[in-house]
Protein backbone atom coordinates (compact mmCIF):
# COMPACT_ATOMS: atom_id res chain seq x y z
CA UNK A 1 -24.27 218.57 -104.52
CA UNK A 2 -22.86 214.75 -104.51
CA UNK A 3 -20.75 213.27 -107.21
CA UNK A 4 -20.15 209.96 -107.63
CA UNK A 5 -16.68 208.41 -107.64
CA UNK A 6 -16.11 205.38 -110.06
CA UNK A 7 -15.83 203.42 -106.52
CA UNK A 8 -19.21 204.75 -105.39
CA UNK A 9 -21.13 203.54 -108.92
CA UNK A 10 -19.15 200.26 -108.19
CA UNK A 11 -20.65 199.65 -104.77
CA UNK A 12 -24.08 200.57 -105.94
CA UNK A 13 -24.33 198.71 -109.26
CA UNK A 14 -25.11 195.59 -107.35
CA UNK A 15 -27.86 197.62 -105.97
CA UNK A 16 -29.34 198.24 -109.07
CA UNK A 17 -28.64 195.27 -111.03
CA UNK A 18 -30.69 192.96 -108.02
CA UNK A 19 -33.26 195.84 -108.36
CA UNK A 20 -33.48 194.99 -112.21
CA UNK A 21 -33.73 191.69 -111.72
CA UNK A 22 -36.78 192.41 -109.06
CA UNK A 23 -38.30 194.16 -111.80
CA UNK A 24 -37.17 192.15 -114.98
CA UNK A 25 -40.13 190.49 -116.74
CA UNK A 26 -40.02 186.88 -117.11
CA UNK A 27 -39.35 185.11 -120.69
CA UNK A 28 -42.61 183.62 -122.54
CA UNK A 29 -41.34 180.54 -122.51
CA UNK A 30 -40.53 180.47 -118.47
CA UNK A 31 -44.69 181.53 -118.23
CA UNK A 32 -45.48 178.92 -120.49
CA UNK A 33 -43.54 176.20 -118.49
CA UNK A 34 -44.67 178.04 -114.62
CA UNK A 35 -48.48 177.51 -116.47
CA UNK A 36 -48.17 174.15 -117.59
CA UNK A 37 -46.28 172.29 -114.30
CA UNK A 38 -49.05 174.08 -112.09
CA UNK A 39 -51.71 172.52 -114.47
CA UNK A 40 -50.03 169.06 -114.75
CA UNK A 41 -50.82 168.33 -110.90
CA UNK A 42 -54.23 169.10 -111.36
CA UNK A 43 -56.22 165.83 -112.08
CA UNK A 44 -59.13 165.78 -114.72
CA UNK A 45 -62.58 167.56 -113.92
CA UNK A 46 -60.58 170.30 -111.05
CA UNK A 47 -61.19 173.56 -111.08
CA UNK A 48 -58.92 176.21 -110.10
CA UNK A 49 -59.10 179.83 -110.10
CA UNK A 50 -56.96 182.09 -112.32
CA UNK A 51 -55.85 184.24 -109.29
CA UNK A 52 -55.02 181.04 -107.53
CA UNK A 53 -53.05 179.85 -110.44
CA UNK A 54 -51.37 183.61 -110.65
CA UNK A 55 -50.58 183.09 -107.07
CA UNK A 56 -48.77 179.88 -107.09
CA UNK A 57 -47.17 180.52 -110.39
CA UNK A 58 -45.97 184.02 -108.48
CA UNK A 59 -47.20 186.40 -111.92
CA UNK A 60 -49.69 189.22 -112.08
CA UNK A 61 -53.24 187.79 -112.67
CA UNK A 62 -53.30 189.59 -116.48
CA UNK A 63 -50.26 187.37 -117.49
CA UNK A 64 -51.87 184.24 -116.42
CA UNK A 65 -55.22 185.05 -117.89
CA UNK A 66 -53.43 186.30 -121.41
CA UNK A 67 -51.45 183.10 -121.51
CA UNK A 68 -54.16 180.83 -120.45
CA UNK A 69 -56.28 182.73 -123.48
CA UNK A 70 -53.19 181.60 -125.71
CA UNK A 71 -52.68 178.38 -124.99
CA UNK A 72 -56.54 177.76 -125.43
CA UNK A 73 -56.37 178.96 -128.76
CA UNK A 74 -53.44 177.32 -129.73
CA UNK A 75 -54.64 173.72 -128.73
CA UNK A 76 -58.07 174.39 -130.14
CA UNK A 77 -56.43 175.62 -133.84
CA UNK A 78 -52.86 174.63 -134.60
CA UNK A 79 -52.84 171.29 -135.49
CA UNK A 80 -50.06 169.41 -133.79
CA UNK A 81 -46.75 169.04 -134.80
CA UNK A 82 -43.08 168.72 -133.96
CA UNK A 83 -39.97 170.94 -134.45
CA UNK A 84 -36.98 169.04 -135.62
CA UNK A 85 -33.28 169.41 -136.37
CA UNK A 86 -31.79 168.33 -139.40
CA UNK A 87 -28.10 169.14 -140.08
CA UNK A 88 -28.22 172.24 -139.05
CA UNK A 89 -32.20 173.15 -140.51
CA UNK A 90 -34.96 173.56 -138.48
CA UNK A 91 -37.95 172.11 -139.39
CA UNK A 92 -41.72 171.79 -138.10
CA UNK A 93 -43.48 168.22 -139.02
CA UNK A 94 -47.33 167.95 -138.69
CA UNK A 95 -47.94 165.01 -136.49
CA UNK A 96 -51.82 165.08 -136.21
CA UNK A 97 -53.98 167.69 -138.08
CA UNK A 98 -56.77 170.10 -136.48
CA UNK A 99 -59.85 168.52 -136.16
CA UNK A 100 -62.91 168.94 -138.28
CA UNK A 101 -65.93 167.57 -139.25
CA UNK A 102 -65.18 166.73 -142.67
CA UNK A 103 -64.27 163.47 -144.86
CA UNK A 104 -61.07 162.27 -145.89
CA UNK A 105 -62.19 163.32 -149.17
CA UNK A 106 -62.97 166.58 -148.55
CA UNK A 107 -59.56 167.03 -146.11
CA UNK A 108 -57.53 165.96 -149.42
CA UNK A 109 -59.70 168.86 -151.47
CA UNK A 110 -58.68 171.41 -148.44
CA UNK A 111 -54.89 170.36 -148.88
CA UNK A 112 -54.80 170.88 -152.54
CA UNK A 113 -56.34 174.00 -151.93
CA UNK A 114 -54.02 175.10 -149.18
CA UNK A 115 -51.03 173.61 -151.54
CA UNK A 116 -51.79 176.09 -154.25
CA UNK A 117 -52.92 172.89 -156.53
CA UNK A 118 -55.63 174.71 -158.48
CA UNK A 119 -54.84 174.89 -161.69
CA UNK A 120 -53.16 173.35 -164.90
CA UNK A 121 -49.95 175.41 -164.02
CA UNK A 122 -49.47 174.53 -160.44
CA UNK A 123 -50.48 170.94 -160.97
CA UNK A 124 -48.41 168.31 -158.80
CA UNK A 125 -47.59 164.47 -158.86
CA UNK A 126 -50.26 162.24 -157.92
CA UNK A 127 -47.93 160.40 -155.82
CA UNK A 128 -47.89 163.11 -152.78
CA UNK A 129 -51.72 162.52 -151.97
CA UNK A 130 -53.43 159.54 -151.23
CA UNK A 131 -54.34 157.40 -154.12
CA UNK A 132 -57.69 156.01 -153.03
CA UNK A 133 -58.87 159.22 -151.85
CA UNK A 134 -57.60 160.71 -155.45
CA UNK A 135 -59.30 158.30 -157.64
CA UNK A 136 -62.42 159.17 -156.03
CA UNK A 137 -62.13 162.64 -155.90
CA UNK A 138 -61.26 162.02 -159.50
CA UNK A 139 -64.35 159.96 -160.32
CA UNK A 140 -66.93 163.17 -158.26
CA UNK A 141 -65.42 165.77 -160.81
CA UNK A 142 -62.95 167.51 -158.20
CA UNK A 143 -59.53 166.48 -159.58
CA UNK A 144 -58.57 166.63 -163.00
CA UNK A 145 -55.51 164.34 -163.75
CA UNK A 146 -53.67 164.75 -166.71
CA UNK A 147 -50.38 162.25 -167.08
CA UNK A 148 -48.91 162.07 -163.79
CA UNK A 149 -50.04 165.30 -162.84
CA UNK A 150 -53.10 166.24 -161.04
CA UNK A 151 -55.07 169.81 -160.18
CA UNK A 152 -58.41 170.49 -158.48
CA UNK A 153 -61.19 171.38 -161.06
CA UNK A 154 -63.58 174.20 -160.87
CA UNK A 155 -66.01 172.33 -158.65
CA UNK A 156 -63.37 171.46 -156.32
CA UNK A 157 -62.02 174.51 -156.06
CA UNK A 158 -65.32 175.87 -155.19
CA UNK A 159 -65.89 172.97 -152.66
CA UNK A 160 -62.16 173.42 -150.91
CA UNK A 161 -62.87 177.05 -150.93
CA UNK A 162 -66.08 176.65 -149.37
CA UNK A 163 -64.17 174.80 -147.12
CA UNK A 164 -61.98 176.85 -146.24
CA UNK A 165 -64.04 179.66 -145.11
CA UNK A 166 -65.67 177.53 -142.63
CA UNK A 167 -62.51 176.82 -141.34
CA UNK A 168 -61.25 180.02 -140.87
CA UNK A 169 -64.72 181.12 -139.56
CA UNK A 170 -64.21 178.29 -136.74
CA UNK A 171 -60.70 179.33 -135.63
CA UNK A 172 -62.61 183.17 -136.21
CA UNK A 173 -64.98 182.49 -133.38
CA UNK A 174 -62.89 180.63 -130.63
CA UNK A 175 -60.78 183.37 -130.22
């Protein structure tokens, strides 16, 4: 039977701790930067396999293929933005929505929508949308403005729900 002294664990913690490090796992965010300098020196139009791409980036073929799934999805439906610091707060800002084949009117319907603007009670300034797209959506029935307030009406909630069905059933079916 062996025991170990305190100065045998202290040789053989190096040992161990270099064998941990063998066998840690790597951080999303170091996969996510291996992934994207390997595809930066590819030009458009090349094609590479994913085991070549697990083999230069050094990590199992599963990873790659997981994270290439990922990123896929999230460039085909986030829209893009940008994470900022204010005094302390962070804070995401929407610098180019996710594209879809629908009018400006109809993307001003699907914001209301999303904004919770349906409805006497939730009703918001005019002055946050565009006021061009609002007076027409105004004229078509789809806004109701009462003051300085405006809300989507039955018909456009039906229309930006509508809408947003078909948006969820496209980000649905690239997954």
């Amino acid at each position: 039977m062996s025991y170990y002294t305190l100065k045998n664990l202290l040789y053989s913690l190096p040992y161990y701790m270099s064998r941990e490090r063998l066998l840690m796992r790597k951080s999303p965010q170091d996969i996510v930067y291996a992934l994207s300098h390997a595809l930066k020196e590819g030009r458009k139009g090349d094609e590479y396999l994913i085991a070549d791409l697990a083999k230069y980036t050094e990590m199992h073929y599963v990873t790659v293929n997981n994270y290439l799934t990922m990123i896929e999805y999230i460039q085909s439906n986030i829209p893009r933005f940008a994470k900022m610091d204010r005094k302390g707060n962070a804070k995401i800002v929407i610098s180019q929505e996710l594209e879809m084949d629908i009018s400006d009117g109809e993307r001003l319907l699907l914001r209301m929508f999303d904004k919770g603007v349906v409805g006497k009670s939730t009703s918001v300034g005019s002055e946050q949308f565009d006021g061009e797209l609002l007076e027409g959506s105004i004229k078509d029935g789809y806004v109701i403005r009462t003051d300085a307030k405006i809300y989507l009406s039955r018909s456009g909630i039906m229309n930006a729900a509508d809408l947003a069905d078909k948006r969820e059933e496209r980000i649905m079916s690239n997954r």
